[in-house]
Protein backbone atom coordinates (compact mmCIF):
# COMPACT_ATOMS: atom_id res chain seq x y z
CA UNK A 1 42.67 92.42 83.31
CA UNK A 2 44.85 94.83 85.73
CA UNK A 3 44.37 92.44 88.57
CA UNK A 4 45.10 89.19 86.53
CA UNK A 5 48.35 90.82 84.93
CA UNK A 6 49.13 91.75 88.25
CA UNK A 7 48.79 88.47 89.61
CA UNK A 8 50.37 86.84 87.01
CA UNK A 9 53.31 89.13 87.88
CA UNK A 10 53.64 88.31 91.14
CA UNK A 11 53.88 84.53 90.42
CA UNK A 12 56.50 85.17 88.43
CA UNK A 13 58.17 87.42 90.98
CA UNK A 14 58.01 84.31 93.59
CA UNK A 15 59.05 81.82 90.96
CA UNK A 16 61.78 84.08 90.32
CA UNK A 17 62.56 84.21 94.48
CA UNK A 18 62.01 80.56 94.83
CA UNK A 19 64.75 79.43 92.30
CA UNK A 20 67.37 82.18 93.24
CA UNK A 21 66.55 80.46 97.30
CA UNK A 22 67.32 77.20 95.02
CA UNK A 23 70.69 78.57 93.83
CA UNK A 24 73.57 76.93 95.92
CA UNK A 25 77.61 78.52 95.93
CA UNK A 26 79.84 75.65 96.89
CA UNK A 27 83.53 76.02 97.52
CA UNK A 28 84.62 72.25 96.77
CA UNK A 29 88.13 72.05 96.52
CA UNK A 30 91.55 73.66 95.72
CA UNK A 31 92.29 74.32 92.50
CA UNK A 32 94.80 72.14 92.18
CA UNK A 33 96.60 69.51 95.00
CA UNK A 34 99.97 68.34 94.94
CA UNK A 35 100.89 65.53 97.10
CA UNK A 36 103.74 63.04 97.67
CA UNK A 37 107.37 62.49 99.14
CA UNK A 38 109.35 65.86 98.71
CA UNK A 39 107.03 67.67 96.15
CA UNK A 40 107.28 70.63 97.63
CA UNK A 41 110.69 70.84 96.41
CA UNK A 42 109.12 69.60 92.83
CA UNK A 43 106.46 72.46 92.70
CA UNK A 44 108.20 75.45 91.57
CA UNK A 45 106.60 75.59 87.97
CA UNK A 46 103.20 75.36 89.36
CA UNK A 47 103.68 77.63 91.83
CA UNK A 48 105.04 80.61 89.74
CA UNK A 49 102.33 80.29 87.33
CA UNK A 50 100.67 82.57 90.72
CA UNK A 51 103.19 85.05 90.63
CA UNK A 52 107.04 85.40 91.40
CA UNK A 53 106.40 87.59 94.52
CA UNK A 54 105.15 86.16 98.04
CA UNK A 55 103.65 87.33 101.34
CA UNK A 56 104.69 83.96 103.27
CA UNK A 57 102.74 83.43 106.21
CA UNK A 58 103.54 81.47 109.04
CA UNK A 59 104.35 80.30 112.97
CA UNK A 60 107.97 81.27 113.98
CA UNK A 61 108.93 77.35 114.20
CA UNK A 62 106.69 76.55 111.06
CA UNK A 63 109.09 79.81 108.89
CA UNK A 64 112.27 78.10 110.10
CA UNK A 65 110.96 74.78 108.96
CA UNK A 66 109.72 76.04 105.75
CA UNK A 67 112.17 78.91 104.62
CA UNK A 68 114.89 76.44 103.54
CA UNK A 69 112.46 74.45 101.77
CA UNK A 70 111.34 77.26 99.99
CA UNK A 71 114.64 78.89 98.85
CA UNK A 72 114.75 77.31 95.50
CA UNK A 73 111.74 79.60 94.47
CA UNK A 74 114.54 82.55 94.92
CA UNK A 75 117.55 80.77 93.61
CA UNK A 76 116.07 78.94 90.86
CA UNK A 77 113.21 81.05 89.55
CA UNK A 78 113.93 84.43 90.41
CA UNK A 79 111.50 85.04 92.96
CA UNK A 80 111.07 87.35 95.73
CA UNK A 81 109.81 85.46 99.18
CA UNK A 82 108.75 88.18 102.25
CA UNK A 83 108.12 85.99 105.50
CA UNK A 84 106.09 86.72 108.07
CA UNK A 85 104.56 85.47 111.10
CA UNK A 86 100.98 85.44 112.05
CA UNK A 87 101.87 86.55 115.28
CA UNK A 88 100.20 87.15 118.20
CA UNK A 89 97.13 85.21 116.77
CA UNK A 90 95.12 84.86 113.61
CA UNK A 91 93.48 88.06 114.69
CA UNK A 92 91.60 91.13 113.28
CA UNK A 93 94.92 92.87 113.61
CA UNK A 94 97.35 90.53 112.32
CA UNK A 95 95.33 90.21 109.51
CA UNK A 96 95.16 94.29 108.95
CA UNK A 97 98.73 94.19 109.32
CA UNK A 98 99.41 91.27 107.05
CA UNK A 99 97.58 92.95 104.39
CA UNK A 100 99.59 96.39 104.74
CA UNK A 101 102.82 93.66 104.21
CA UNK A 102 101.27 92.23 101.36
CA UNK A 103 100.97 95.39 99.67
CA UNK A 104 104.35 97.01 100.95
CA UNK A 105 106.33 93.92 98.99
CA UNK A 106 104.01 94.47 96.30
CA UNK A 107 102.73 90.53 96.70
CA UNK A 108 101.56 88.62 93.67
CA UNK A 109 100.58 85.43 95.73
CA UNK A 110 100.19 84.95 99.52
CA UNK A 111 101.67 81.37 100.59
CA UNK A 112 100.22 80.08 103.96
CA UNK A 113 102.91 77.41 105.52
CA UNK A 114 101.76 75.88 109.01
CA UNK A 115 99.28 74.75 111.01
CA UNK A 116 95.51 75.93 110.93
CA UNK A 117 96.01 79.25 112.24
CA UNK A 118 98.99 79.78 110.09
CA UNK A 119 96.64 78.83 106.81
CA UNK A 120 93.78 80.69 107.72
CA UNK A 121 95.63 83.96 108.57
CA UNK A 122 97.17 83.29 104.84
CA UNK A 123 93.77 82.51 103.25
CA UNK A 124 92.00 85.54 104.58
CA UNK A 125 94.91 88.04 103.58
CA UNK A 126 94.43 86.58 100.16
CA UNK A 127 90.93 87.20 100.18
CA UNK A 128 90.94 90.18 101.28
CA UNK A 129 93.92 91.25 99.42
CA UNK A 130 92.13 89.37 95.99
CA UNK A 131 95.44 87.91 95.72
CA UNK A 132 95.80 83.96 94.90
CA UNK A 133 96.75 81.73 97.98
CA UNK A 134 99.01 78.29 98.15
CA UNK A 135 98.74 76.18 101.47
CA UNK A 136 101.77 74.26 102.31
CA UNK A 137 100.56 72.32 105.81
CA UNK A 138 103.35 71.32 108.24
CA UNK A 139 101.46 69.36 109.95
CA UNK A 140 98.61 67.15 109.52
CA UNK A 141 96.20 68.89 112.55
CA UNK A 142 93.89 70.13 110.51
CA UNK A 143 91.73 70.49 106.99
CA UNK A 144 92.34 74.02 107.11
CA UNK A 145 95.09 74.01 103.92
CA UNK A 146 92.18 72.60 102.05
CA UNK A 147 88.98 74.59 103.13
CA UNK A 148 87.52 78.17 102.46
CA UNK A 149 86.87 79.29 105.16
CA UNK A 150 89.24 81.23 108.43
CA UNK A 151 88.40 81.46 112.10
CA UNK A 152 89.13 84.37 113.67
CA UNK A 153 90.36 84.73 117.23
CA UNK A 154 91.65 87.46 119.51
CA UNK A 155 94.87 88.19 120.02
CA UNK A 156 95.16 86.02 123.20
CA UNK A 157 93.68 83.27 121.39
CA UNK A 158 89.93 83.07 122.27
CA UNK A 159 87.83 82.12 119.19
CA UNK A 160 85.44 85.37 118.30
CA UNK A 161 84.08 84.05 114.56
CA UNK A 162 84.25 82.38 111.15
CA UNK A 163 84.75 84.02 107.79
CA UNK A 164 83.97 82.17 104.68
CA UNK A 165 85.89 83.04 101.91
CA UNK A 166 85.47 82.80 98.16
CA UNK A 167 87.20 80.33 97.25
CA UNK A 168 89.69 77.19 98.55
CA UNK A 169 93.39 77.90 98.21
CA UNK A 170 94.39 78.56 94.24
CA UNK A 171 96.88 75.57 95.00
CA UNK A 172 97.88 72.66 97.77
CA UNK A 173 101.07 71.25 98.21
CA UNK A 174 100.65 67.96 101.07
CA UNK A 175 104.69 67.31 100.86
CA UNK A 176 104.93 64.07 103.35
CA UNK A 177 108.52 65.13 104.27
CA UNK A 178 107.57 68.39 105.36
CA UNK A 179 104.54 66.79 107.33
CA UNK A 180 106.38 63.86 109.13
CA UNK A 181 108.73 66.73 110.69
CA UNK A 182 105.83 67.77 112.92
CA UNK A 183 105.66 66.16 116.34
CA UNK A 184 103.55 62.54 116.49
CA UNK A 185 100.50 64.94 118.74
CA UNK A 186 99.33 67.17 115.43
CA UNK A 187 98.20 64.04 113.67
CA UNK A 188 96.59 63.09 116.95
CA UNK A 189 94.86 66.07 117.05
CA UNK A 190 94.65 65.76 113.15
CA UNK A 191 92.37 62.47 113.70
CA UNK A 192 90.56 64.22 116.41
CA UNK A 193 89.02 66.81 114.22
CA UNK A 194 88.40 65.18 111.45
CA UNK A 195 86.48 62.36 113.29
CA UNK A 196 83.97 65.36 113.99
CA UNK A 197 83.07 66.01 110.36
CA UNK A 198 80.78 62.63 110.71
CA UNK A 199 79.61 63.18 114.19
CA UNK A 200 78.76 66.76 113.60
CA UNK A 201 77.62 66.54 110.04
CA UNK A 202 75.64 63.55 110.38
CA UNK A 203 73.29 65.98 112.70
CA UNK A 204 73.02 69.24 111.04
CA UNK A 205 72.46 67.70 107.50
CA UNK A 206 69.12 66.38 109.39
CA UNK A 207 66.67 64.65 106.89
CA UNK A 208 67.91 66.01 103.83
CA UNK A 209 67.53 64.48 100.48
CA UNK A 210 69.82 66.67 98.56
CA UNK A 211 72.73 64.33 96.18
CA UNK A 212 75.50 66.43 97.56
CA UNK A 213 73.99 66.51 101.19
CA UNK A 214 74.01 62.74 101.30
CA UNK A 215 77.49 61.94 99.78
CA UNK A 216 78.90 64.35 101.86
CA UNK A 217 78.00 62.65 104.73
CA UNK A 218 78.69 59.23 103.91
CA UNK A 219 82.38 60.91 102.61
CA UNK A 220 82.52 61.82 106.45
CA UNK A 221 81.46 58.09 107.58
CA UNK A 222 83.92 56.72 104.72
CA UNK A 223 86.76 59.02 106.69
CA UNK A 224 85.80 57.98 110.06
CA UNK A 225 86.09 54.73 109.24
CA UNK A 226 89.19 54.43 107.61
CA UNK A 227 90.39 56.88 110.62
CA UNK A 228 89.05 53.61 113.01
CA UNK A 229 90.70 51.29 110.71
CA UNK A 230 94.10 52.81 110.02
CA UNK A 231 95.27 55.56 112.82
CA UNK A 232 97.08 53.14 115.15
CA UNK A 233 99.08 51.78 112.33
CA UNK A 234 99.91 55.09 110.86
CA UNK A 235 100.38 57.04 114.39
CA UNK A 236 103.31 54.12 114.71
CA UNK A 237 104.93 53.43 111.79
CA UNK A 238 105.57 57.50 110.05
CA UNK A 239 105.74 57.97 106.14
CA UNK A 240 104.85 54.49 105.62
CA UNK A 241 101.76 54.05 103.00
CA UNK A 242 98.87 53.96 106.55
CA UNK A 243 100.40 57.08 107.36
CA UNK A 244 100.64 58.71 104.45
CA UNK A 245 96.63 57.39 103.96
CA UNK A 246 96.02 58.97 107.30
CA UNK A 247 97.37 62.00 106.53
CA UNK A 248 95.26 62.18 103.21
CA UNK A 249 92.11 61.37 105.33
CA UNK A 250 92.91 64.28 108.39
CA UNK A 251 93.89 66.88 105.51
CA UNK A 252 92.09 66.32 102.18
CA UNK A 253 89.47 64.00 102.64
CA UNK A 254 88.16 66.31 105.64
CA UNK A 255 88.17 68.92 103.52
CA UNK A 256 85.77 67.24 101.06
CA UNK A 257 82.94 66.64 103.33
CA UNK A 258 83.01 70.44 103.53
CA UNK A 259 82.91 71.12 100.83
CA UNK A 260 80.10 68.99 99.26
CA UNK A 261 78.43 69.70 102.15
CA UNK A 262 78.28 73.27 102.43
CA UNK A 263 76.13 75.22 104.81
CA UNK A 264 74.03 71.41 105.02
CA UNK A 265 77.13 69.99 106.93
CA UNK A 266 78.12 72.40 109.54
CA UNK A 267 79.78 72.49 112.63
CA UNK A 268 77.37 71.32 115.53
CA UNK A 269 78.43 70.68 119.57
CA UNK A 270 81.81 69.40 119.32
CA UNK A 271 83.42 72.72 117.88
CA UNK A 272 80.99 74.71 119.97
CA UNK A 273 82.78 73.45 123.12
CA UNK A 274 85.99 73.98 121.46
CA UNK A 275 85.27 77.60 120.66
CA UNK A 276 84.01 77.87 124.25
CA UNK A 277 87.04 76.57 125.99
CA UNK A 278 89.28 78.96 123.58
CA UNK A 279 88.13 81.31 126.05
CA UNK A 280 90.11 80.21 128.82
CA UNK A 281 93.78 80.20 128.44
CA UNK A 282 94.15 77.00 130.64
CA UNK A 283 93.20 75.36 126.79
CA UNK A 284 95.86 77.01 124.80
CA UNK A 285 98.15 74.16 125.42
CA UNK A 286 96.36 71.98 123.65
CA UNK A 287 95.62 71.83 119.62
CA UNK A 288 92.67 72.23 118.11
CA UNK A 289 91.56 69.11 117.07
CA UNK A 290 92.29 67.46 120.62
CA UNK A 291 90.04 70.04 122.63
CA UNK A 292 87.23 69.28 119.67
CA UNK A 293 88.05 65.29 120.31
CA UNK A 294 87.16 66.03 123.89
CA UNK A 295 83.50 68.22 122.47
CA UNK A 296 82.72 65.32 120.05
CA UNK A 297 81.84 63.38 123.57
CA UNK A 298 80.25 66.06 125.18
CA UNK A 299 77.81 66.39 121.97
CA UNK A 300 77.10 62.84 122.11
CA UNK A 301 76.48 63.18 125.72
CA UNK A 302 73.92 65.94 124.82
CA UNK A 303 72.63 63.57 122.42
CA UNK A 304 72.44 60.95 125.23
CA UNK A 305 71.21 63.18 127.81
CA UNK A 306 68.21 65.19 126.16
CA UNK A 307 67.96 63.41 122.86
CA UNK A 308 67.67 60.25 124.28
CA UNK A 309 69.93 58.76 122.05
CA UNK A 310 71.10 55.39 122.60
CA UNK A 311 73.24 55.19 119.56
CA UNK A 312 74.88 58.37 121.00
CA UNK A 313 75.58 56.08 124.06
CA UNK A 314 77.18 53.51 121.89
CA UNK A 315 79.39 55.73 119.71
CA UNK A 316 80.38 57.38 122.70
CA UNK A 317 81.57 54.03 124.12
CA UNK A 318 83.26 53.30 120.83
CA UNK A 319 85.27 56.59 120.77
CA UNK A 320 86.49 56.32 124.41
CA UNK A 321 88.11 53.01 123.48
CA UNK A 322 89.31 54.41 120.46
CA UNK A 323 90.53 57.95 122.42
CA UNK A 324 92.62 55.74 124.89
CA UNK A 325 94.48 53.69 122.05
CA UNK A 326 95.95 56.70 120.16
CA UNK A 327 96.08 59.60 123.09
CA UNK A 328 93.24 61.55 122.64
CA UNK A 329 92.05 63.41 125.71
CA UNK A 330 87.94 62.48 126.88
CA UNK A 331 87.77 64.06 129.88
CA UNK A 332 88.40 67.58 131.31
CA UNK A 333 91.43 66.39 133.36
CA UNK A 334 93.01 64.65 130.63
CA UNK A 335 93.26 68.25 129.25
CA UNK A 336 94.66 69.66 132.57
CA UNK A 337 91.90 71.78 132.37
CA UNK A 338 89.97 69.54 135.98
CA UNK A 339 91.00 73.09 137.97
CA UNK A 340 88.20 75.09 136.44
CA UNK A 341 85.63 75.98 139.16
CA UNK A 342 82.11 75.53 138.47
CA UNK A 343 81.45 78.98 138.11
CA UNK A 344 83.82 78.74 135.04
CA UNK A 345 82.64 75.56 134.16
CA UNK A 346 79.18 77.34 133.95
CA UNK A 347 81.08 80.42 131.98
CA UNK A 348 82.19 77.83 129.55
CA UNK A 349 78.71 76.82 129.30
CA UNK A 350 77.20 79.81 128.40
CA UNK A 351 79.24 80.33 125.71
CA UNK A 352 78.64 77.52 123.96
CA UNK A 353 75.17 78.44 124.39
CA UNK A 354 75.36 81.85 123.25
CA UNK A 355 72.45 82.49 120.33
CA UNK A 356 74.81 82.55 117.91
CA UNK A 357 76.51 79.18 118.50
CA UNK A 358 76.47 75.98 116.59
CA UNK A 359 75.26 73.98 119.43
CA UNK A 360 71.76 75.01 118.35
CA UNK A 361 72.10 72.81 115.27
CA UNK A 362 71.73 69.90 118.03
CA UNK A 363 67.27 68.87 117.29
CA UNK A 364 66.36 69.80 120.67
CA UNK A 365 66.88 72.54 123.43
CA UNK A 366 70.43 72.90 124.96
CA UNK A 367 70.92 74.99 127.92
CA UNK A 368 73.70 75.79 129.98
CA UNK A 369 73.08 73.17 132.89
CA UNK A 370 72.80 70.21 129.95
CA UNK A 371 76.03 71.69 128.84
CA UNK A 372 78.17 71.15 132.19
CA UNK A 373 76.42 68.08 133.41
CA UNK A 374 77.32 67.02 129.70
CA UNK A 375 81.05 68.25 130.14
CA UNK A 376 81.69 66.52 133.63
CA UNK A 377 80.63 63.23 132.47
CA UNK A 378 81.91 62.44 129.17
CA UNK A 379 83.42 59.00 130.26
CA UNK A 380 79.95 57.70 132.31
CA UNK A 381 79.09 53.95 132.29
């Protein structure tokens, strides 16, 4: 009788294991997204429901862009708005000291205005600070004013490791105005990195079955196609409705994959070699989403190389046609970085093949000769 309660006990023990394994946290989306032609300036009631006093984070050139914008907060709803830059990096220290400013100006609400770094710096304040976060992009480079999660880097810019946070921002305001001030290259970048979520999520979701799993990833094909479809159009012809569709696709559609995805749709080779090449500063000229253009063909190359793959082969083609029509770079040279000896080359290598990395999500071995024969010929017949 012992043994059988005992038993009994047990099952229900790994029952109880098996469903809490079962239980899945997904950060979807923002809480709430405004978007459109000068909202920003239309926002101020949903932004003060947050709080009427603001850590705002930013770049130096994103602040001077942004301040003005953001001055009817003080002059029309009594608010108090303390700026600050993320500056030197979004780093462990900037973020230390961001938090001491947040608390200093006795900060209701942190508001992230900027590029990626600029939002994640703001998003992992708030989290750390519990405070609530808005994301006003100034650019359309990334999905980072829609996501929750912040990458970390040191102070001289090399990428060291992801947080994920609990929660996407408590608001987003896309204002299109604000956006088409950025120079033409963000959006290129923009398309660059968002082109990834299908090329990278379409491998580390493997076989699965799961509902969310599977529209997640055909919400990354839907994006890369209308990317295919519409960039050209939109990269000539600014605040126009392809552009402004563009802009949705790079910002908030890119975020969406993420977030239905979850830990199923992951980063995989392309932002490995990105986080690699953050480790030399010859790459710190270039955004984000063009250096993880450049690792989307190196992971398909991979693909190609030890996978076998000849649908890698022909969506590597594709993308090279695609690269040259809108300026994205698919070789080393093309982003000035054809000076780095083998021995860095090899450096490179092995840090995209660190343990750790997401290259690993790739269904085969990678090692650190694949890697470099991988990065030198991205544009092979």
């Amino acid at each position: 009788m012992t043994e059988s309660k005992s038993t009994s006990q047990q099952g229900q023990q790994l029952t109880q294991t098996s469903q809490q394994n079962q239980i899945l946290h997904l950060q979807v989306a923002p809480g709430r997204i405004i978007k459109g032609e000068n909202c920003l300036a239309a926002s101020g009631d949903v932004i003060t429901t947050l709080g009427r006093r603001f850590l705002v984070v930013g770049g130096q050139k994103s602040l001077s862009v942004v301040r003005p914008r953001l001055q009817f907060l003080e002059t029309e709803y009594d608010c108090h708005c303390h700026y600050q830059s993320y500056y030197p990096n979004c780093s462990e220290g900037t973020i230390e000291r961001l938090c001491q400013e947040a608390k200093s100006c006795q900060a209701e609400a942190v508001i992230g205005a900027g590029g990626g770094k600029a939002l994640d710096t703001a998003k992992l304040v708030a989290h750390k600070c519990r405070l609530p976060v808005i994301t006003i992009p100034t650019s359309a480079a990334t999905c980072a004013a829609w996501t929750a999660l912040s990458n970390i880097y040191s102070e001289e810019g090399a990428f060291q490791y992801d947080v994920p946070l609990g929660q996407c921002p408590n608001v987003l305001i896309l204002d299109y105005n604000l956006v088409a001030t950025a120079p033409r290259a963000t959006l290129v970048a923009g398309i660059g990195d968002a082109l990834a979520k299908w090329y990278e999520s379409s491998v580390s979701s493997g076989n699965s079955t799961a509902s969310l799993t599977i529209a997640a990833v055909q919400q990354a094909r839907v994006l890369r196609d209308i990317l295919f479809q519409k960039a050209e159009e939109a990269l000539a012809n600014p605040l126009t409705s392809p552009w402004e569709e563009v802009v949705d696709a790079t910002v908030l559609l890119a975020g969406i994959s993420g977030g239905l995805g979850g830990a199923s749709c992951r980063t995989v080779g392309a932002h490995a070699i990105h986080n690699a090449l953050t480790h030399f500063p010859e790459s710190h000229r270039h955004l984000h989403g063009a250096i993880v253009a450049y690792g989307i063909l190196v992971q398909l190359r991979l693909e190609e190389i030890i996978g076998h793959s000849q649908l890698a082969a022909a969506a590597r083609k594709q993308l090279l046609k695609f690269y040259n029509n809108i300026g994205l770079p698919s070789t080393l040279e093309q982003l000035g970085l054809n000076n780095l000896t083998l021995g860095q080359l090899r450096s490179c290598a092995e840090i995209a093949c660190k343990p750790e990395s997401d290259i690993h999500r790739l269904p085969f071995p990678v090692t650190v000769d694949s890697v470099v024969a991988a990065m030198v010929s991205t544009t092979v017949d």
